[in-house]
N, C-alpha and C. Protein backbone atom coordinates (compact mmCIF):
# COMPACT_ATOMS: atom_id res chain seq x y z
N UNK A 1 7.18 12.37 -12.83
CA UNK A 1 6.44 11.16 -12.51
C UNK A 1 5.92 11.27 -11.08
N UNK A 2 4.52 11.05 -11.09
CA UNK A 2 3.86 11.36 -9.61
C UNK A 2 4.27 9.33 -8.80
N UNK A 3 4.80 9.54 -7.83
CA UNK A 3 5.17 7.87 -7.11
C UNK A 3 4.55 8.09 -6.02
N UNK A 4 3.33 7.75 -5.71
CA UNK A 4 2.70 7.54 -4.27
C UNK A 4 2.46 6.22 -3.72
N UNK A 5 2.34 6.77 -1.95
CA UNK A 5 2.12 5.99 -1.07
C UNK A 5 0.73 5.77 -0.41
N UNK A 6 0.12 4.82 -0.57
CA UNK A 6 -0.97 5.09 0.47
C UNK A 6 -1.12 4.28 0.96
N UNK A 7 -1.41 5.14 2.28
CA UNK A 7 -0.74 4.48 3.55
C UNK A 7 -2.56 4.11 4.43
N UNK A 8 -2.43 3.26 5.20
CA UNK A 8 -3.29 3.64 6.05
C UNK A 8 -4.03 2.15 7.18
N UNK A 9 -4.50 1.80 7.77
CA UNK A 9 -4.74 0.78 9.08
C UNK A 9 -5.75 -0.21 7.61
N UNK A 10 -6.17 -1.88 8.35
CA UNK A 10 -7.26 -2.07 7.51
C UNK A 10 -8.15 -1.30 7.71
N UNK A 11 -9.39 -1.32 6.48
CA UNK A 11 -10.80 -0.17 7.20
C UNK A 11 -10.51 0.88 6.71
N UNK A 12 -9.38 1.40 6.72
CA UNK A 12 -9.10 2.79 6.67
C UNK A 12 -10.01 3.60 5.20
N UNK A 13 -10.03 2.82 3.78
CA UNK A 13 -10.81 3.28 2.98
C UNK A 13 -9.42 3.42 1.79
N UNK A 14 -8.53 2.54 1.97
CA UNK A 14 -6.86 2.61 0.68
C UNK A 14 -7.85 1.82 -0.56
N UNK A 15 -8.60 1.21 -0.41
CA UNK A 15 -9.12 0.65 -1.67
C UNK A 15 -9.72 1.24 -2.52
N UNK A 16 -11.28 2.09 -1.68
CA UNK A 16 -11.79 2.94 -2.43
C UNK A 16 -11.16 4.24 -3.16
N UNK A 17 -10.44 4.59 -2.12
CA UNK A 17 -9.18 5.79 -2.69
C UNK A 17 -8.40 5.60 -3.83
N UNK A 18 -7.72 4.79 -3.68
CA UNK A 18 -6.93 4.14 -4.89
C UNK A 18 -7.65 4.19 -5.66
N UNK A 19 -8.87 3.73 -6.01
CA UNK A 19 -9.76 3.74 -7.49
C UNK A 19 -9.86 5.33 -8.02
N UNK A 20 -10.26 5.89 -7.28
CA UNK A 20 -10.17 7.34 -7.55
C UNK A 20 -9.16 7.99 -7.90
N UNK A 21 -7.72 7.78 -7.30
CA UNK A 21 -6.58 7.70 -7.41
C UNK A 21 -6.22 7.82 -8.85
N UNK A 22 -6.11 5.90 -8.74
CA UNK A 22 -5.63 6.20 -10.38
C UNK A 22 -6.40 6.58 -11.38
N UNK A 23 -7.70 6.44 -11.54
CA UNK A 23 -8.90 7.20 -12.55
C UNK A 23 -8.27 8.51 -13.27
N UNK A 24 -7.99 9.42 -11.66
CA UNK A 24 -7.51 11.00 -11.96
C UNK A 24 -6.39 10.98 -12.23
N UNK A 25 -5.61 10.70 -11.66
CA UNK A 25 -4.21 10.56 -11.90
C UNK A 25 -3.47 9.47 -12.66
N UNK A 26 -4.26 8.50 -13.21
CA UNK A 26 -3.94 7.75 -14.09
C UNK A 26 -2.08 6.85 -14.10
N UNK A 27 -2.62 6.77 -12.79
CA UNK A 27 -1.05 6.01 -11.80
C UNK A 27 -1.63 4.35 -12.37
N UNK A 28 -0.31 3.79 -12.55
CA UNK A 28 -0.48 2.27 -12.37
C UNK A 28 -0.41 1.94 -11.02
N UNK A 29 -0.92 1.05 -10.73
CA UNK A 29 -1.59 0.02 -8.58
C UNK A 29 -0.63 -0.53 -8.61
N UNK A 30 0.42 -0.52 -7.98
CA UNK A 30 1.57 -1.89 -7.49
C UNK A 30 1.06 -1.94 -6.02
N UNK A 31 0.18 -3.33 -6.34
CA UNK A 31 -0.70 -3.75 -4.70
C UNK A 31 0.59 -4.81 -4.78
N UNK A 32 1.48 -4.99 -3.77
CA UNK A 32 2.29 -6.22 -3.44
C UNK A 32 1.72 -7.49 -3.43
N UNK A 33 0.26 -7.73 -2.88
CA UNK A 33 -0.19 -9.13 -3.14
C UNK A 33 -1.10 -9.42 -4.35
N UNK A 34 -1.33 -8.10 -5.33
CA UNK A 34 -1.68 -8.39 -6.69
C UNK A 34 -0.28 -8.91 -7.68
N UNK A 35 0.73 -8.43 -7.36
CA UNK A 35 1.88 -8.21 -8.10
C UNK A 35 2.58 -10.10 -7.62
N UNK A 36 2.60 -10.26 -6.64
CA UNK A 36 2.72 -11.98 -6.14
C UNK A 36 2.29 -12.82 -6.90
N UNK A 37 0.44 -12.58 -6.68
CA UNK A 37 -0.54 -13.34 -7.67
C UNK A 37 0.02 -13.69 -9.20
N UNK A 38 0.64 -12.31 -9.44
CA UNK A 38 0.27 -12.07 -11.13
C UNK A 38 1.60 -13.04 -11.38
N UNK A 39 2.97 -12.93 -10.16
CA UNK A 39 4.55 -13.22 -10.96
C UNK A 39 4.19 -15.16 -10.51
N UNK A 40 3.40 -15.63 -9.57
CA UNK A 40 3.13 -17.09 -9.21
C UNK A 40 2.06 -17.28 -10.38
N UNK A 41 1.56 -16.86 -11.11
CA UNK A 41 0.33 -17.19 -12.34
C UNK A 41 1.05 -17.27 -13.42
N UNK A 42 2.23 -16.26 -13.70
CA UNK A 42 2.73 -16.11 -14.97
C UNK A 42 3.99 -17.28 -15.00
N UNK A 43 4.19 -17.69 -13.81
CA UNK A 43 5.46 -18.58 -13.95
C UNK A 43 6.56 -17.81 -13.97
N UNK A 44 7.13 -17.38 -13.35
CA UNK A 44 8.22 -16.12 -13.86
C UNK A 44 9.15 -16.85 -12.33
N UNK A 45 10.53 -16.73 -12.78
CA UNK A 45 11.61 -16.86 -11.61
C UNK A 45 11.11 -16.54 -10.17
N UNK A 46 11.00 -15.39 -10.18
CA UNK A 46 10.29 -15.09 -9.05
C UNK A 46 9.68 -15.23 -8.35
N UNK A 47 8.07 -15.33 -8.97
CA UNK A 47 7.11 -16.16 -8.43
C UNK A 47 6.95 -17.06 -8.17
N UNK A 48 7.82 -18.34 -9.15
CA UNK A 48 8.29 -19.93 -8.28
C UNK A 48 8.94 -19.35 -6.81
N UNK A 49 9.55 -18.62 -6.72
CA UNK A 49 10.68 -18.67 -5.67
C UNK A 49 9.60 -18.31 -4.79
N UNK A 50 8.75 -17.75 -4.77
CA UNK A 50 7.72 -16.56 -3.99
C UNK A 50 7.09 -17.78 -3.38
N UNK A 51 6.28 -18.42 -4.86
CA UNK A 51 5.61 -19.50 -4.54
C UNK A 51 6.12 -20.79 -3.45
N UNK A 52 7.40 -21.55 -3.57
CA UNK A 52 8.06 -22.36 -2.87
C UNK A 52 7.51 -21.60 -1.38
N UNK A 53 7.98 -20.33 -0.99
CA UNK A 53 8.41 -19.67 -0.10
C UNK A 53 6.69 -19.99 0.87
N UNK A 54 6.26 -19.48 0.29
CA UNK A 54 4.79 -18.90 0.57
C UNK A 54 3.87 -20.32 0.97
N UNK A 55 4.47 -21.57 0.02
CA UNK A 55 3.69 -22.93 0.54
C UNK A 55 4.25 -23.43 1.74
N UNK A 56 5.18 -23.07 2.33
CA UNK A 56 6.02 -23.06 3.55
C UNK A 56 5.65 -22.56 4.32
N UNK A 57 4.86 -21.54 3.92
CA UNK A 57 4.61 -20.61 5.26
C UNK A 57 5.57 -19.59 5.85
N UNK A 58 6.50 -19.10 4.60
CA UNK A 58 7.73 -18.48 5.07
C UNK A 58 7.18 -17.07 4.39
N UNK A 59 6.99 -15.79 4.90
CA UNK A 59 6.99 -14.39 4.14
C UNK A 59 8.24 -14.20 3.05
N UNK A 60 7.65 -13.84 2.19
CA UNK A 60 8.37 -13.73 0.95
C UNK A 60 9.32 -12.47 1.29
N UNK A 61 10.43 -12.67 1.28
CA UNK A 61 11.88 -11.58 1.28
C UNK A 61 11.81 -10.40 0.28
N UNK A 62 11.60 -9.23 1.36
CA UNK A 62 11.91 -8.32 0.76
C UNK A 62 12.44 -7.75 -0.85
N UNK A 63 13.63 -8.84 -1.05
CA UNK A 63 14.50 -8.65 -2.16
C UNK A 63 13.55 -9.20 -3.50
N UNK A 64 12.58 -10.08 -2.81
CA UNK A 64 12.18 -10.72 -3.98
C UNK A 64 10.85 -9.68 -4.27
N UNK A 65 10.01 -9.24 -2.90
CA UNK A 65 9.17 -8.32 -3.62
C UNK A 65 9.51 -6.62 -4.29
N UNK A 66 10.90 -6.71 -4.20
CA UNK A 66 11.54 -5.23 -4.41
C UNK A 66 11.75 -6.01 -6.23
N UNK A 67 11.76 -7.23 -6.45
CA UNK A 67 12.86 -7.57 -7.86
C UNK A 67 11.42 -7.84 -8.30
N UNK A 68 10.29 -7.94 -8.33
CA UNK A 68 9.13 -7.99 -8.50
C UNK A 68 8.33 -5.57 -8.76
N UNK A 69 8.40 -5.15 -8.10
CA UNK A 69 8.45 -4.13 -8.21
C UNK A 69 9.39 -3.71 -9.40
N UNK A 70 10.41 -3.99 -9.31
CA UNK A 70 11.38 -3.37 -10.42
C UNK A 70 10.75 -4.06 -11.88
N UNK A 71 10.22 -5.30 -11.52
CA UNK A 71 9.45 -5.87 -13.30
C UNK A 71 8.78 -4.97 -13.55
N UNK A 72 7.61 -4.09 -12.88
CA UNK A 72 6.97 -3.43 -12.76
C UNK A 72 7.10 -1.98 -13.57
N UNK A 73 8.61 -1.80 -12.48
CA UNK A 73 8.63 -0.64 -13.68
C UNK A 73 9.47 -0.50 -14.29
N UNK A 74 10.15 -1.74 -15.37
CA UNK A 74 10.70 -1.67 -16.47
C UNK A 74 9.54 -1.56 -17.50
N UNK A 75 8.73 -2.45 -16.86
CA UNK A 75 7.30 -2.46 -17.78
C UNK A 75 6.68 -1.08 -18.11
N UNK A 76 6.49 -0.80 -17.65
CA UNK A 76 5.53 0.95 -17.72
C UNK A 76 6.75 2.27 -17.13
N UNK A 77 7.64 2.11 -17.75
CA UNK A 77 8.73 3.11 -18.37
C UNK A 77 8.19 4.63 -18.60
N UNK A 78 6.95 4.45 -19.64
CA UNK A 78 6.29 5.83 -19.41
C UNK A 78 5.33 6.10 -19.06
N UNK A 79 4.90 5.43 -17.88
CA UNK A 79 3.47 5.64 -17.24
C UNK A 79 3.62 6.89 -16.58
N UNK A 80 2.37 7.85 -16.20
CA UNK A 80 2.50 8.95 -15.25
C UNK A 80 2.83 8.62 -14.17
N UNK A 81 3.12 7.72 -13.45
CA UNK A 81 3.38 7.51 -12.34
C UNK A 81 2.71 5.85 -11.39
N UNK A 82 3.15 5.53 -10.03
CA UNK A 82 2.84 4.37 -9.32
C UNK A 82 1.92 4.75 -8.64
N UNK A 83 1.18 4.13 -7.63
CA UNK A 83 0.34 3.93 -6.57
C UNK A 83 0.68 2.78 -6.13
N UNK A 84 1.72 3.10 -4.67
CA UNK A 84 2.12 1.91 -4.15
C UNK A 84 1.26 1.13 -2.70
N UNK A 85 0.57 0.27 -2.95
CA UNK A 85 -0.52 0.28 -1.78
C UNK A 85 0.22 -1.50 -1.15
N UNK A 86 0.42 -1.49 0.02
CA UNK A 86 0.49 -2.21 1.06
C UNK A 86 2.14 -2.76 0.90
N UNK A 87 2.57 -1.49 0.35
CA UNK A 87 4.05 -1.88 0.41
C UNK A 87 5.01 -0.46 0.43
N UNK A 88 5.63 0.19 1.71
CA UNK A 88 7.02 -0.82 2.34
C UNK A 88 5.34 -0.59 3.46
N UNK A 89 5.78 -1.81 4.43
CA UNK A 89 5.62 -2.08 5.35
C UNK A 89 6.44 -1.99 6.07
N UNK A 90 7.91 -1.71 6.21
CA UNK A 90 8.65 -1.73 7.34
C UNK A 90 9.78 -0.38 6.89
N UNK A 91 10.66 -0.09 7.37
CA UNK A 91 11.57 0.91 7.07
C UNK A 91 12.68 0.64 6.05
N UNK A 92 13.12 -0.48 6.03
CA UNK A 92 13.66 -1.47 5.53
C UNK A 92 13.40 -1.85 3.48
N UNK A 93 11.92 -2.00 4.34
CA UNK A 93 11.30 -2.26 2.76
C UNK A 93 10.92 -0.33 2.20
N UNK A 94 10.71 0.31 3.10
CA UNK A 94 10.79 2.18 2.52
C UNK A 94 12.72 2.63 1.92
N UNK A 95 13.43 2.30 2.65
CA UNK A 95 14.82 2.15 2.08
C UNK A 95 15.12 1.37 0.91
N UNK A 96 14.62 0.04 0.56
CA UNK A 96 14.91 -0.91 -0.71
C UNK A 96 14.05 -0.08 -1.62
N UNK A 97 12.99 0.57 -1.63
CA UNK A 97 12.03 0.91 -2.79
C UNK A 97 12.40 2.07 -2.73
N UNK A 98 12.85 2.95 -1.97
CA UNK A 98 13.75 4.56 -2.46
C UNK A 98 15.13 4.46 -3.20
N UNK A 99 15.36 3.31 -2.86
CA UNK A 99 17.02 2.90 -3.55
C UNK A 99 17.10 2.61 -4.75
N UNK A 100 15.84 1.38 -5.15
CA UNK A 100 15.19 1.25 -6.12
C UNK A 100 14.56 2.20 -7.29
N UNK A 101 14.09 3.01 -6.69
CA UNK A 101 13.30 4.32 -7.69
C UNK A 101 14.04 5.53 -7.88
N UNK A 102 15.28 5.24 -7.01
CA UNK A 102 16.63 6.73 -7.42
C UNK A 102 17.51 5.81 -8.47
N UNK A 103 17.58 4.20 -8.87
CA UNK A 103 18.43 3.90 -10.18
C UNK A 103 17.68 3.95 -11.47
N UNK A 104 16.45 4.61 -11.07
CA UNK A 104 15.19 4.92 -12.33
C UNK A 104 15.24 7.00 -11.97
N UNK A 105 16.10 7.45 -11.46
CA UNK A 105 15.96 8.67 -11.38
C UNK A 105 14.96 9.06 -10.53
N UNK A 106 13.72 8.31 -10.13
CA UNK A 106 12.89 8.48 -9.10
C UNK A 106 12.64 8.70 -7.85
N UNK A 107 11.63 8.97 -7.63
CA UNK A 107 11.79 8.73 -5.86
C UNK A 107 10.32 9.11 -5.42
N UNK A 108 9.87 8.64 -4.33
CA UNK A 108 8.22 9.03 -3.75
C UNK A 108 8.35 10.57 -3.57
N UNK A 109 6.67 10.76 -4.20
CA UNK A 109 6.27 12.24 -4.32
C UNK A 109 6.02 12.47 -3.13
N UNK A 110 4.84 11.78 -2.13
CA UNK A 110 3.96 11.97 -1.34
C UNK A 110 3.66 10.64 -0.71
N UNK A 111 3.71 10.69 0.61
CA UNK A 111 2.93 9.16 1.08
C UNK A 111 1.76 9.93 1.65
N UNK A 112 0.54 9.47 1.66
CA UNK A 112 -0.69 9.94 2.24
C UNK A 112 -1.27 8.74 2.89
N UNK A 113 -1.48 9.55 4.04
CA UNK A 113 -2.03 8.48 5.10
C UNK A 113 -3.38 8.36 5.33
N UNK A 114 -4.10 7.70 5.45
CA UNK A 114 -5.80 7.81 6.25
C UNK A 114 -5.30 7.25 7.65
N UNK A 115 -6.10 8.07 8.15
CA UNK A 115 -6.32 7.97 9.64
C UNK A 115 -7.45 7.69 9.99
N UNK A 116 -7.77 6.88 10.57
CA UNK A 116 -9.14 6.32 11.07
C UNK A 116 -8.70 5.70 12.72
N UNK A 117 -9.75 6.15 13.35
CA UNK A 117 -9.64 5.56 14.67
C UNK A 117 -9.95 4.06 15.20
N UNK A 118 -9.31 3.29 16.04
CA UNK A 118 -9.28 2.14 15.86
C UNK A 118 -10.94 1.53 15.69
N UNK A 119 -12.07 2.20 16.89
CA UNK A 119 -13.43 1.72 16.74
C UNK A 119 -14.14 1.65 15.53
N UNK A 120 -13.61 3.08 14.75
CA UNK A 120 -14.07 3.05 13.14
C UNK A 120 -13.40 2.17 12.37
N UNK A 121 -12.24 1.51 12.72
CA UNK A 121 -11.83 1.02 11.89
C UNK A 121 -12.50 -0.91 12.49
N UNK A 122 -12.84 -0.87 13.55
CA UNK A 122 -13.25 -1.78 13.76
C UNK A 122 -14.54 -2.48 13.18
N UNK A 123 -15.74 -1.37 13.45
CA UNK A 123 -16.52 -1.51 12.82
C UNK A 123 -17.00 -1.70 10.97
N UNK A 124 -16.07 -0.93 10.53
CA UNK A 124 -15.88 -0.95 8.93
C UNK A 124 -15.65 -2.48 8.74
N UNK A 125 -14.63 -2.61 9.27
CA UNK A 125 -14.01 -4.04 8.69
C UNK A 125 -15.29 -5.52 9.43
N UNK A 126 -15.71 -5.25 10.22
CA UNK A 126 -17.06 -6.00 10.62
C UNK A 126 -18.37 -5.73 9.35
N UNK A 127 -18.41 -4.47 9.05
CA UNK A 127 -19.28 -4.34 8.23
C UNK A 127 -19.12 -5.19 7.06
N UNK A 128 -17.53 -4.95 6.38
CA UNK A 128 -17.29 -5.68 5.27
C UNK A 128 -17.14 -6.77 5.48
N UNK A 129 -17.21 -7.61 6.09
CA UNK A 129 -16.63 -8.99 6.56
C UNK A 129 -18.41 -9.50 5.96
N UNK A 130 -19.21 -8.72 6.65
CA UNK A 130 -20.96 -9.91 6.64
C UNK A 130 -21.06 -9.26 4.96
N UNK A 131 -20.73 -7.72 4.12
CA UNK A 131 -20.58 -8.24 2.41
C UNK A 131 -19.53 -8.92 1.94
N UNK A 132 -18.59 -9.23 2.63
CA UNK A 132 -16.85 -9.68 1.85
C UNK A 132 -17.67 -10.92 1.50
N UNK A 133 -17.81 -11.90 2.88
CA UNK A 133 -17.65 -12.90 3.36
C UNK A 133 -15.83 -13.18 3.67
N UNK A 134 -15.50 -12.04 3.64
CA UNK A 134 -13.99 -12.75 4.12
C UNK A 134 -13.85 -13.02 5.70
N UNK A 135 -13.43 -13.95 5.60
CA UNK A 135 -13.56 -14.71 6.87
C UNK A 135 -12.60 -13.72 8.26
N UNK A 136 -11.15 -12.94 7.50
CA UNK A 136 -10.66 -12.34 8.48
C UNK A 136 -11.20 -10.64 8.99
N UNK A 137 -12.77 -10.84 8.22
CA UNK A 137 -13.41 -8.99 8.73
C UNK A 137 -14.34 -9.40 9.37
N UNK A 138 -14.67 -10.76 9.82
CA UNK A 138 -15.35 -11.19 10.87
C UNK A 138 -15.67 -11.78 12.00
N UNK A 139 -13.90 -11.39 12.81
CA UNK A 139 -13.58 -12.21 13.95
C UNK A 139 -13.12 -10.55 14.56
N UNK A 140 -14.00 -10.72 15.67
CA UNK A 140 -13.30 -9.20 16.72
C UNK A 140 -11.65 -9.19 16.67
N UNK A 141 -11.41 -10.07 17.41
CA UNK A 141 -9.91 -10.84 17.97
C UNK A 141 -9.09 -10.39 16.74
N UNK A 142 -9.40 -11.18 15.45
CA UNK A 142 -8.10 -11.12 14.43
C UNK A 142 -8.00 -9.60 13.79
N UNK A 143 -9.59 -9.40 13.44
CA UNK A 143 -9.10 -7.55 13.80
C UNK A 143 -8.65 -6.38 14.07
N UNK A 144 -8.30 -6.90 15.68
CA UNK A 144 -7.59 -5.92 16.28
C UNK A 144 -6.39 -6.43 16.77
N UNK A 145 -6.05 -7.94 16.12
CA UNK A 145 -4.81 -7.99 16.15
C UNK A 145 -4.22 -7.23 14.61
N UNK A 146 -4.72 -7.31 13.70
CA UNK A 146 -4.17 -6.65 12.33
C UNK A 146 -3.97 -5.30 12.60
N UNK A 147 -5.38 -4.35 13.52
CA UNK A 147 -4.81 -3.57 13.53
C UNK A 147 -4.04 -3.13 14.65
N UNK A 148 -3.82 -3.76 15.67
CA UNK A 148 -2.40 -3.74 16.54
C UNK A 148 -1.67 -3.62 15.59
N UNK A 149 -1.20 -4.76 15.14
CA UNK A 149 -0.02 -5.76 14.28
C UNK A 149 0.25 -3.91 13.29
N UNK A 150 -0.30 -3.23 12.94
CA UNK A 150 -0.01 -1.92 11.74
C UNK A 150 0.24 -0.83 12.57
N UNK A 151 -0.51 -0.44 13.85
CA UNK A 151 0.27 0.32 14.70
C UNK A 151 1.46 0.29 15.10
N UNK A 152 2.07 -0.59 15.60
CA UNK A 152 3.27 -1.29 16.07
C UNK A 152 4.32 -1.53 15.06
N UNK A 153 4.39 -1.84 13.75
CA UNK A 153 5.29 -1.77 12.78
C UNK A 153 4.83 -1.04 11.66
N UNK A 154 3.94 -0.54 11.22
CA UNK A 154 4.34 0.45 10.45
C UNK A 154 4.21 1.82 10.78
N UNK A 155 4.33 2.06 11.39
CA UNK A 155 4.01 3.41 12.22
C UNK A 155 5.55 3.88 11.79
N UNK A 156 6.05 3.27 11.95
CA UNK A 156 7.87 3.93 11.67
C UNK A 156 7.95 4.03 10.15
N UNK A 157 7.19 3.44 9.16
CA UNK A 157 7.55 4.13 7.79
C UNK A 157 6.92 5.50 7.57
N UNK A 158 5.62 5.80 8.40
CA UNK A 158 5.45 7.26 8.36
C UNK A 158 6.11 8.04 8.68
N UNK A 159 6.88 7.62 9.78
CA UNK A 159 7.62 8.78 10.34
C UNK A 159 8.59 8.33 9.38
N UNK A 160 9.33 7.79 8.86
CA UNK A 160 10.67 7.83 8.29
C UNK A 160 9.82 8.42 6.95
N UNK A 161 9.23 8.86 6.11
CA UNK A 161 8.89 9.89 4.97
C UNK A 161 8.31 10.55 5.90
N UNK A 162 8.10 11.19 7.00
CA UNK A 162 7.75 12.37 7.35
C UNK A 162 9.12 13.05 7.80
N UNK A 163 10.18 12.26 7.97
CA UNK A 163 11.55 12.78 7.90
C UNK A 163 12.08 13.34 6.48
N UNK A 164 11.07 12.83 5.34
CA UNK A 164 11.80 13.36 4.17
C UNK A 164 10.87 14.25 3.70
N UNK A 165 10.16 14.82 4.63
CA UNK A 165 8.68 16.03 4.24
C UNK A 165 7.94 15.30 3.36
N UNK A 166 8.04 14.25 2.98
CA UNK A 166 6.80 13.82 2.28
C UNK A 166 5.78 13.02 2.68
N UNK A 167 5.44 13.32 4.03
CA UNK A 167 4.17 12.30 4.99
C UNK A 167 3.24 13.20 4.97
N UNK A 168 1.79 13.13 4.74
CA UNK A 168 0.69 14.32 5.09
C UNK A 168 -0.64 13.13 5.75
N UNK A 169 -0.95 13.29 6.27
CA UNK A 169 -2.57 12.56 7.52
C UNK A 169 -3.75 13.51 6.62
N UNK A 170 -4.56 12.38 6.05
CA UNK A 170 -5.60 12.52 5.87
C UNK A 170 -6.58 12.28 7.04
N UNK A 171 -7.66 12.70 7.29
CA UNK A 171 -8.86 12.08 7.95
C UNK A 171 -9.34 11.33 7.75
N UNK A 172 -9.51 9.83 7.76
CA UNK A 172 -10.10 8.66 6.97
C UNK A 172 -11.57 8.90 7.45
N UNK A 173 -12.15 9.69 7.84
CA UNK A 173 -13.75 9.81 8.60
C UNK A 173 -14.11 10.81 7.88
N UNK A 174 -15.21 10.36 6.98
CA UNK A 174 -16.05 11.18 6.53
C UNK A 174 -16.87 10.94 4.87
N UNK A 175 -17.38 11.67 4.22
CA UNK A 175 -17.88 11.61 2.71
C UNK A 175 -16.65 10.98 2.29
N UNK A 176 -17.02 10.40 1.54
CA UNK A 176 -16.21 9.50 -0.01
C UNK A 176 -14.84 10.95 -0.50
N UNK A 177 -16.37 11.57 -1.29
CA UNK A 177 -15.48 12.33 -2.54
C UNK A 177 -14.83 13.91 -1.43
N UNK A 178 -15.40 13.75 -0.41
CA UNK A 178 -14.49 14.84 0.52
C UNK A 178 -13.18 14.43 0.78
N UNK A 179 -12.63 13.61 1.17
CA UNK A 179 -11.73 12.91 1.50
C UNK A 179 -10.76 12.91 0.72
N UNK A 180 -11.47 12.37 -0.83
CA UNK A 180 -11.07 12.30 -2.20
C UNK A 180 -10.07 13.81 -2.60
N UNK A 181 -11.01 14.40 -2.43
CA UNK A 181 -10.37 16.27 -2.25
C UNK A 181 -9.55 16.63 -1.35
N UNK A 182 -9.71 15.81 -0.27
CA UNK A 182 -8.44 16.55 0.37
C UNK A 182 -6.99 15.35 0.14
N UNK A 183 -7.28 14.10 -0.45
CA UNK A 183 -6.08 13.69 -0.99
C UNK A 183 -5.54 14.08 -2.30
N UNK A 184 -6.27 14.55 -2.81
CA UNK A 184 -6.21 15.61 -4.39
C UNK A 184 -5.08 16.78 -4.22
N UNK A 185 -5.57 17.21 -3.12
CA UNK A 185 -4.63 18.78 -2.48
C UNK A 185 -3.72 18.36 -2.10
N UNK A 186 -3.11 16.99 -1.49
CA UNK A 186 -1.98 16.62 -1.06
C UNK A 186 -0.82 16.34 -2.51
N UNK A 187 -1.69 15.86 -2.87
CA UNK A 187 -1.03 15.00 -3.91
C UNK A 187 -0.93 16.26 -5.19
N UNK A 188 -1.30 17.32 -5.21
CA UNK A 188 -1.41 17.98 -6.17
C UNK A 188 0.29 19.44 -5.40
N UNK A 189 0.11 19.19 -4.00
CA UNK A 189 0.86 20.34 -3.55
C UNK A 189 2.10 19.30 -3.30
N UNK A 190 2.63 18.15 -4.10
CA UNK A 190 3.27 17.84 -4.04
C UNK A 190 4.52 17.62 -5.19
């Protein structure tokens, strides 16, 4: 079972990748705030609890998005594999989801990172903000507090899977389907 990470700043290009991603590799997406959506829509234990949590203004606990993940993959038992995008965020949450995927015999193949420099990543997310219309890709300020805010705490889940040889840095700068290829070679020499 291929279990990836992709890792990378906003801007960086984890969205477009991912599509490509699973296409080829035919991974199921566990996006943490698709997987929220879906357990607060379906009514499920969880998602009340998520939900309560979340109208508060309180970040939803770890435990609950790890017991949310695990629905996940009782569900797709024989899928080729995950694509885990915007989750662990902290070392914490990389420890609960390795703990998690070794009582399924599992464990992450590969985390792959894009790297993009903060100006590129500045500008991208300005670009998408005037097609999003999302209101947070079009404020300088909240920007480069997000991407502060991802330097500063997640920077330690790379290094903690680059402690387990499975961290590799992509170049987030450049062609689409180049990029595409050299996350292909990661993910394939893994």
């Amino acid at each position: 079972m291929l279990n990836l990470i992709l890792f990378g700043p906003p801007g960086a290009g984890k969205g477009t990748q991912s599509e490509k991603i699973i296409a080829k590799y035919n991974l199921i997406h566990l996006s943490t705030g698709d997987l929220l959506r879906s357990e607060i829509q379906s009514g499920t234990e969880l998602g009340l609890k998520a939900k309560t949590l979340m109208d508060q203004g309180i970040l939803v606990p770890d435990e609950v998005v790890i017991g949310m993940i695990d629905n996940k993959l009782k569900e797709h038992r024989s899928a080729a594999g995950f694509i885990f995008d915007g989750f662990p965020r902290t070392v914490k949450q990389a420890e609960a989801l390795d703990n998690l995927l070794t009582s399924y015999n599992e464990g992450i193949s590969v985390m792959v990172a894009l790297s993009v420099d903060d100006d590129e990543l500045l500008a991208r997310l300005l670009n998408r903000g005037k097609t999003s219309g999302r209101p947070d890709d079009q404020n300088e300020e909240l920007i480069a507090k997000r991407i502060q805010e991802y330097n500063s705490k997640t920077k330690p889940v790379a290094d903690y899977y680059q402690g387990q040889g499975k961290f590799v840095a992509i170049n987030g700068i450049g062609e689409i389907d180049f990029i595409f290829g050299e996350i292909s070679k990661a993910i394939e020499a893994a």
